[in-house]
C-alpha atoms as a PDB file:
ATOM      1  CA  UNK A   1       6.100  29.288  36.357  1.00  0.00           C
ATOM      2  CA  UNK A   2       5.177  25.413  35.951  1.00  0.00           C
ATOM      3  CA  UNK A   3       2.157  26.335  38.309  1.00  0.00           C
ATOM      4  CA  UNK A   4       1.100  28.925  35.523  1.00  0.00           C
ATOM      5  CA  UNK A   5       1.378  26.805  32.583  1.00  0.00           C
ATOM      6  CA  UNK A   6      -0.463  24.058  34.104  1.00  0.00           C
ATOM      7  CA  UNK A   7      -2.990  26.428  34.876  1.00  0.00           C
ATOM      8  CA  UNK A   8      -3.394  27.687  31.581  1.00  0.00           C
ATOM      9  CA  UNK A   9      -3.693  24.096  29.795  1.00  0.00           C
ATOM     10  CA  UNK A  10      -6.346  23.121  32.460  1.00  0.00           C
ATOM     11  CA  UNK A  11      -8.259  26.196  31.556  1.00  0.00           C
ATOM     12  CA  UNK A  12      -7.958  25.405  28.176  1.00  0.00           C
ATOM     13  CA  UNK A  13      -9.677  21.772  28.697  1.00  0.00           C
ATOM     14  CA  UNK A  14     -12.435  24.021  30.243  1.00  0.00           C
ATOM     15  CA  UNK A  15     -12.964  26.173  27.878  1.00  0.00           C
ATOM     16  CA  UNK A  16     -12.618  24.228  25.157  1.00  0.00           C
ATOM     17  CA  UNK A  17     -14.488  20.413  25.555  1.00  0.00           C
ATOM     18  CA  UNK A  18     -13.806  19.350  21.988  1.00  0.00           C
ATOM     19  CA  UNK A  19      -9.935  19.284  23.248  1.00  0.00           C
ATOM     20  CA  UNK A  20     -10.562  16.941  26.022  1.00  0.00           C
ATOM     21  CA  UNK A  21     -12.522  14.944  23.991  1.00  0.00           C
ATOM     22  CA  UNK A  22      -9.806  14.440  20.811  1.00  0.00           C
ATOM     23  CA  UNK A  23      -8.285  11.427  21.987  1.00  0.00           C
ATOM     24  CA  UNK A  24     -11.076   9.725  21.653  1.00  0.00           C
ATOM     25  CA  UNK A  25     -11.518  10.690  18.657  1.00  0.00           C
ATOM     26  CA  UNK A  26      -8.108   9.885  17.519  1.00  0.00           C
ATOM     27  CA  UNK A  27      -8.148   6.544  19.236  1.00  0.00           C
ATOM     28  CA  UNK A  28     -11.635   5.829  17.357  1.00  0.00           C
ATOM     29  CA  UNK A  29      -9.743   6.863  13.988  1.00  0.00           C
ATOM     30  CA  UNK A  30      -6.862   5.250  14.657  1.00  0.00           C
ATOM     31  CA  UNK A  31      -9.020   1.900  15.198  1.00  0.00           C
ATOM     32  CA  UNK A  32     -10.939   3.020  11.771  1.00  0.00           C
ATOM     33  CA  UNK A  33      -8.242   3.378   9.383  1.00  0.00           C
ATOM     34  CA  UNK A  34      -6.600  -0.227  10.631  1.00  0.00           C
ATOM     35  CA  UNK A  35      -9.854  -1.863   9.879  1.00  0.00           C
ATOM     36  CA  UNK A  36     -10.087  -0.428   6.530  1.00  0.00           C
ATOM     37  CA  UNK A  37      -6.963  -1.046   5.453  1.00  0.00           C
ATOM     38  CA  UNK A  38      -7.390  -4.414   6.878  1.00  0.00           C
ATOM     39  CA  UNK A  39     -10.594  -5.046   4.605  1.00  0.00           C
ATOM     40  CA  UNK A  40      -8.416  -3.490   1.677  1.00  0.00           C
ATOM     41  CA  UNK A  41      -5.839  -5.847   1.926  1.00  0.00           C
ATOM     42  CA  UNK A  42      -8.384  -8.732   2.204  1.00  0.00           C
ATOM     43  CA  UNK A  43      -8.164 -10.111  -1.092  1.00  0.00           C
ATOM     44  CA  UNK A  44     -11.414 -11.543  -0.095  1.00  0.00           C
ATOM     45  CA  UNK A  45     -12.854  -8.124   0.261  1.00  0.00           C
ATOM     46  CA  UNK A  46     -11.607  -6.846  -3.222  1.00  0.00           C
ATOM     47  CA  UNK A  47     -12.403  -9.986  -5.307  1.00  0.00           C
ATOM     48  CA  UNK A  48     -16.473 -10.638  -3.647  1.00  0.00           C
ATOM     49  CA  UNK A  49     -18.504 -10.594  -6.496  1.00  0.00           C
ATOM     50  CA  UNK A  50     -21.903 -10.664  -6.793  1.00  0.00           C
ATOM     51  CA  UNK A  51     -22.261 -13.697  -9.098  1.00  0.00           C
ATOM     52  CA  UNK A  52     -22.086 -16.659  -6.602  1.00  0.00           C
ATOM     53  CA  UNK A  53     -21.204 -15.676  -3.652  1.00  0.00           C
ATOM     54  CA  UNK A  54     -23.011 -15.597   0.008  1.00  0.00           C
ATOM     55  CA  UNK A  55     -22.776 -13.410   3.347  1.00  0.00           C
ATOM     56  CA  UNK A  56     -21.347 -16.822   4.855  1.00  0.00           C
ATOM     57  CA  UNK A  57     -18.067 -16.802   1.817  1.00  0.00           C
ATOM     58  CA  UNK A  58     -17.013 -13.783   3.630  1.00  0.00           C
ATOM     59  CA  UNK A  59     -14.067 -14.503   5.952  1.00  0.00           C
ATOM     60  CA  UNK A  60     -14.737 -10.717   7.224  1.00  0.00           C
ATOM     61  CA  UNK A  61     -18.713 -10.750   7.519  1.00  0.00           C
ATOM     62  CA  UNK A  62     -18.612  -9.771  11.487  1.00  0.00           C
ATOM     63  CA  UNK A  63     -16.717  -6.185  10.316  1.00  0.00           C
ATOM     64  CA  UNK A  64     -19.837  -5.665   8.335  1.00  0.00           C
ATOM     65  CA  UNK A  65     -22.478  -3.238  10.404  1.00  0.00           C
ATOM     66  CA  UNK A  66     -25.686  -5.553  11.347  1.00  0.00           C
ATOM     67  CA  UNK A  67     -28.023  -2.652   8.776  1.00  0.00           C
ATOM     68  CA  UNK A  68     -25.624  -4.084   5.928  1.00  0.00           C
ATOM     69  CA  UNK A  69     -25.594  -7.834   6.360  1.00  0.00           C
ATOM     70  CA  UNK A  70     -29.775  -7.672   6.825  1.00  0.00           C
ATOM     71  CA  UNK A  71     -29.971  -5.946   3.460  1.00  0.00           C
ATOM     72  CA  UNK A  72     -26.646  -7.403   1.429  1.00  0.00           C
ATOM     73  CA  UNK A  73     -27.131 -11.220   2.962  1.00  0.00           C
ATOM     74  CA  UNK A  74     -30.531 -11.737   1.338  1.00  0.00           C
ATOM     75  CA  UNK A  75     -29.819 -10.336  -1.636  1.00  0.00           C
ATOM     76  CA  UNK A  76     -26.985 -12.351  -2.195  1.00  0.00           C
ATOM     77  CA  UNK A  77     -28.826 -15.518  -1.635  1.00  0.00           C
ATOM     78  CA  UNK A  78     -31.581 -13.812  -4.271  1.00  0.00           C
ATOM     79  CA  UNK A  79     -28.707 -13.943  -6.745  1.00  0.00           C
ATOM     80  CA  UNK A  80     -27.266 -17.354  -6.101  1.00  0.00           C
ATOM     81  CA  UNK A  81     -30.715 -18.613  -6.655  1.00  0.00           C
ATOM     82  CA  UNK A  82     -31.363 -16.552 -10.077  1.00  0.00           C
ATOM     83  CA  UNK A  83     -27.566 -17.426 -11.277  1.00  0.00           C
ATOM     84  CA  UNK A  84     -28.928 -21.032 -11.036  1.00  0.00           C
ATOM     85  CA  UNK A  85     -31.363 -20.875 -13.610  1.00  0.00           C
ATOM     86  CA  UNK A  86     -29.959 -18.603 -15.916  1.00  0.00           C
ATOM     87  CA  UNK A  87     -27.021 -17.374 -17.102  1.00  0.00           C
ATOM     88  CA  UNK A  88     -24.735 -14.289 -16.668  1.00  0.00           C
ATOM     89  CA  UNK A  89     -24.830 -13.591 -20.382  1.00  0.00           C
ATOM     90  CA  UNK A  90     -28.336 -12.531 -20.170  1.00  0.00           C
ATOM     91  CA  UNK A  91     -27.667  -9.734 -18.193  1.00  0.00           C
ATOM     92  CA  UNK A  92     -30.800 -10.262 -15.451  1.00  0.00           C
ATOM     93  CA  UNK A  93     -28.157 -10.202 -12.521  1.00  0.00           C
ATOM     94  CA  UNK A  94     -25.646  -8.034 -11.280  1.00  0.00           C
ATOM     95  CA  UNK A  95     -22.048  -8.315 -12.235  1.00  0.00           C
ATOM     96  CA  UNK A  96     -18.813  -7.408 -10.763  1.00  0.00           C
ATOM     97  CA  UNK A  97     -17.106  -6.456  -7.544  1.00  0.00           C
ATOM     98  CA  UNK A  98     -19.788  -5.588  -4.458  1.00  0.00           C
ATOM     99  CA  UNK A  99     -17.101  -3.463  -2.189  1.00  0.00           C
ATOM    100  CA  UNK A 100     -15.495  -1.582  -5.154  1.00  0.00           C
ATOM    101  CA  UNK A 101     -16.596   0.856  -7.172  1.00  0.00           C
ATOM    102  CA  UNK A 102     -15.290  -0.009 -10.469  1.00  0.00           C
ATOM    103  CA  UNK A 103     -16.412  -2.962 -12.747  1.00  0.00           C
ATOM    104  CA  UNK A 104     -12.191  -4.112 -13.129  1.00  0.00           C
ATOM    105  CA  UNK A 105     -11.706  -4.187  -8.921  1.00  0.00           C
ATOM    106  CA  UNK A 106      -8.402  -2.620  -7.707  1.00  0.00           C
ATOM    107  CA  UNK A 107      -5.136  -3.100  -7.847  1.00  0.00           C
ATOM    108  CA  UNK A 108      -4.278   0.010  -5.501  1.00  0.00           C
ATOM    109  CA  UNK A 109      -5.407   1.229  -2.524  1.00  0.00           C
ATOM    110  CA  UNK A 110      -4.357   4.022   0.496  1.00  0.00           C
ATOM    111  CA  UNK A 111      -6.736   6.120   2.877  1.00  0.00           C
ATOM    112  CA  UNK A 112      -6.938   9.839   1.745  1.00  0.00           C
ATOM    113  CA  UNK A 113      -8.946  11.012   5.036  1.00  0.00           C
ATOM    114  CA  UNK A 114     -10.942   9.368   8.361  1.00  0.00           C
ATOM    115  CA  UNK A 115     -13.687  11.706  10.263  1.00  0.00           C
ATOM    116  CA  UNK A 116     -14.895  10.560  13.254  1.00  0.00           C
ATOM    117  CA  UNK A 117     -17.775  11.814  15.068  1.00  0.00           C
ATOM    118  CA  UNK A 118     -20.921  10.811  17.524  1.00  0.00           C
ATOM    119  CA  UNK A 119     -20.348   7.192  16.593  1.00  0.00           C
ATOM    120  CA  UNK A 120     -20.008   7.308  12.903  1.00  0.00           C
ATOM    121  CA  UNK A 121     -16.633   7.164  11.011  1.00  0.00           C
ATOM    122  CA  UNK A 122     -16.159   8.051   7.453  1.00  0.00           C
ATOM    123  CA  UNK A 123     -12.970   6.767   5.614  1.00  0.00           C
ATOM    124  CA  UNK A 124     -12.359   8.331   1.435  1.00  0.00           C
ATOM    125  CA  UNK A 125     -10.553   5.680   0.364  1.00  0.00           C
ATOM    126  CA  UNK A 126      -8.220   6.384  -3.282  1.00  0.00           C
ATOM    127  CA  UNK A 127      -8.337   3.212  -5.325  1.00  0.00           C
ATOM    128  CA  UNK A 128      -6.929   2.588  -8.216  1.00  0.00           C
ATOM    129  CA  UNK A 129      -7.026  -0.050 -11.390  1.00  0.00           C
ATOM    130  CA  UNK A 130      -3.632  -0.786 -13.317  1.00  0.00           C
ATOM    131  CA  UNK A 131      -3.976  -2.554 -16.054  1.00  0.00           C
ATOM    132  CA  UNK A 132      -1.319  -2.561 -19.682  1.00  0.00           C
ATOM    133  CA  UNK A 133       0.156   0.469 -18.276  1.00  0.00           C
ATOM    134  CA  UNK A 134      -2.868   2.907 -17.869  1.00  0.00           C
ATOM    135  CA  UNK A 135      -4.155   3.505 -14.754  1.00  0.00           C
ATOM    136  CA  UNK A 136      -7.304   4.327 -13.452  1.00  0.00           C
ATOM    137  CA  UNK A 137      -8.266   6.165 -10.184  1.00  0.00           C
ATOM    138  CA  UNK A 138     -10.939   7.119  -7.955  1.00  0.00           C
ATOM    139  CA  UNK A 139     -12.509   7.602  -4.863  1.00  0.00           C
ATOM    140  CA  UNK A 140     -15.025   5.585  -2.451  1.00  0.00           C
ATOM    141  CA  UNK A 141     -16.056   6.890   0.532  1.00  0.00           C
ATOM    142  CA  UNK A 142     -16.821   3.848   3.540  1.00  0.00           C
ATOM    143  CA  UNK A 143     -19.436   4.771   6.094  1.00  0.00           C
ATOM    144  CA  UNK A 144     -18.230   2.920   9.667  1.00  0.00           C
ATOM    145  CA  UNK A 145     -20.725   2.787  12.822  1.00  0.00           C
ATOM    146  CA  UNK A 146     -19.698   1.567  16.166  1.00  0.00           C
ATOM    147  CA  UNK A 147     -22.034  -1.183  17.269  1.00  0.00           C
ATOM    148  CA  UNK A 148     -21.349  -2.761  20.594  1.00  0.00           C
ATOM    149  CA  UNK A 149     -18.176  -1.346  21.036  1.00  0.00           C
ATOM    150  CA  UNK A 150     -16.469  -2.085  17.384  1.00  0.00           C
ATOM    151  CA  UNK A 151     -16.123  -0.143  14.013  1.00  0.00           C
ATOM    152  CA  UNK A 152     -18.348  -2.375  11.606  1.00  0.00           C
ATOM    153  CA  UNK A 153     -18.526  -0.746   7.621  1.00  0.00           C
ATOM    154  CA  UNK A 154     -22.443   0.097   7.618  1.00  0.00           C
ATOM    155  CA  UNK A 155     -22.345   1.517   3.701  1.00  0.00           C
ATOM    156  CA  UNK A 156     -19.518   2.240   0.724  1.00  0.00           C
ATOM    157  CA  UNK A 157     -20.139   5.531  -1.638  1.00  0.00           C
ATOM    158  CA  UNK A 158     -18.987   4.987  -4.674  1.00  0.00           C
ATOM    159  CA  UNK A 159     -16.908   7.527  -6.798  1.00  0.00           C
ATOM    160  CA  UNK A 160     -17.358   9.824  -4.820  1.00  0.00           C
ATOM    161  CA  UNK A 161     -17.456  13.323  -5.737  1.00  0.00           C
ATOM    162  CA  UNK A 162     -18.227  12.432  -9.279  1.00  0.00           C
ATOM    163  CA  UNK A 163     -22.116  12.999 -10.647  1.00  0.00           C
ATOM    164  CA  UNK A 164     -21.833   8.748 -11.460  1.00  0.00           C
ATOM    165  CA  UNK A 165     -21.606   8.602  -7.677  1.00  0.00           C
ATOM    166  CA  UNK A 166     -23.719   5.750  -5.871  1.00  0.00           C
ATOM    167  CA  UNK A 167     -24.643   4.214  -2.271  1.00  0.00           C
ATOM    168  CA  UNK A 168     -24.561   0.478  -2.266  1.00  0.00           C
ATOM    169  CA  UNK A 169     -27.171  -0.348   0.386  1.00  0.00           C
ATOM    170  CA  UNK A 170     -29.446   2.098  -1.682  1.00  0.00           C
ATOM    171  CA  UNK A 171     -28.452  -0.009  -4.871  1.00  0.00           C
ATOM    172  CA  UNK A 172     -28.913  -3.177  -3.126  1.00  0.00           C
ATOM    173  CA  UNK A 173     -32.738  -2.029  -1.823  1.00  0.00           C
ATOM    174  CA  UNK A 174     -33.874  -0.522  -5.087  1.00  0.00           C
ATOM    175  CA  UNK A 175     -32.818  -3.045  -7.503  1.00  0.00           C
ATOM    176  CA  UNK A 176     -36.151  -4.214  -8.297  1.00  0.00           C
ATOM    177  CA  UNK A 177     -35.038  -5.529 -11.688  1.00  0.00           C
ATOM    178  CA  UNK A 178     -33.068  -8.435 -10.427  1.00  0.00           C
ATOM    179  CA  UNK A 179     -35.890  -9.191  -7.320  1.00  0.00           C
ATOM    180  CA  UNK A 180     -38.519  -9.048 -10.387  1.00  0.00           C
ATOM    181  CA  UNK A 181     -36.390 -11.538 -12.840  1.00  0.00           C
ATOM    182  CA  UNK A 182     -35.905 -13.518  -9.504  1.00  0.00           C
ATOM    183  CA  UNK A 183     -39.433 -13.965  -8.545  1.00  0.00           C
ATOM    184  CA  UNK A 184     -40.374 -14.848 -12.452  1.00  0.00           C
ATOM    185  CA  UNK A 185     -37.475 -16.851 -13.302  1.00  0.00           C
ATOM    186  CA  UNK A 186     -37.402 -19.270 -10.019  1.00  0.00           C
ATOM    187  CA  UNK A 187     -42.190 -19.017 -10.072  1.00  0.00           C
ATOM    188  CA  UNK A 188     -41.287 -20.483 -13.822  1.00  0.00           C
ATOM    189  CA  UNK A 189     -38.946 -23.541 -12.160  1.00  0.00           C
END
């Protein structure tokens, strides 16, 4: 009898390859979810603005994917240089937090879901904003790829399955308005 049922769990494996390969899977999830929490709890993480602040202020920049730091780490440095000769109050930077998608940051924060497949890990994160009793919640989806053998975040959607949803490293490329106020502001110095 322990003959048969061995039997019939190997033929399972064989007939079904998705099986054998779950634990991998679950391992690569497993290894997903602690680094996002991990970023999460990073006050670090929650509290990087974009005002005055470089790639190198990030005590976590090696979890970011190397796609993300070539796009986010010049950027950054476009803004420290505009923030210098003007002011915040004019409105020709962007403000507020660069891994969260609200304006306030977060006060709240817990992993809804983590899919894992060919390499590339997506984690919808609930966050939430408490603030004189009300609360506000929503959800950002983080986009993980494994690069030499590690989980790095490559991308964060924000809100998520709202129609305000938005990619950052689409934001971060297309925001010709502060490269344009850059290159006439700094030409002008």
């Amino acid at each position: 009898m322990k003959w048969m049922m061995g039997m019939a769990a190997f033929s399972v494996l064989l007939v079904s390859p998705t099986l054998a390969c779950a634990p991998q899977d679950g391992a690569d999830a497993g290894h997903v979810r602690k680094s996002a929490l991990a970023l999460y709890a990073d006050s670090r993480f929650g509290d990087a603005r974009y005002t005055g602040v470089s790639c190198d202020d990030f005590g976590f920049r090696s979890q970011l994917s190397s796609a993300l730091q070539a796009e986010l780490c010049p950027y950054l440095e476009t803004l420290i240089a505009l923030g210098k000769v003007t002011s915040t109050d004019e409105k020709l930077i962007r403000e507020g937090p660069i891994f969260i998608g609200s304006y306030e940051g977060m006060t709240g924060h817990e992993i809804e879901n983590v899919t894992v497949s060919d390499g590339r890990a997506e984690v919808m994160m609930a966050l939430s904003f408490q603030y004189e009793g009300e609360i506000a919640r929503w959800t950002d989806q983080m986009i993980w790829v494994k690069q030499d053998g590690q989980w790095k975040l490559d991308d964060i959607i924000f809100d998520y399955g709202t129609g305000e949803a938005y990619n950052m490293r689409e934001s971060i490329v297309s925001d010709e308005i502060t490269r344009d106020n850059a290159r006439t502001y700094l030409a002008a110095e």
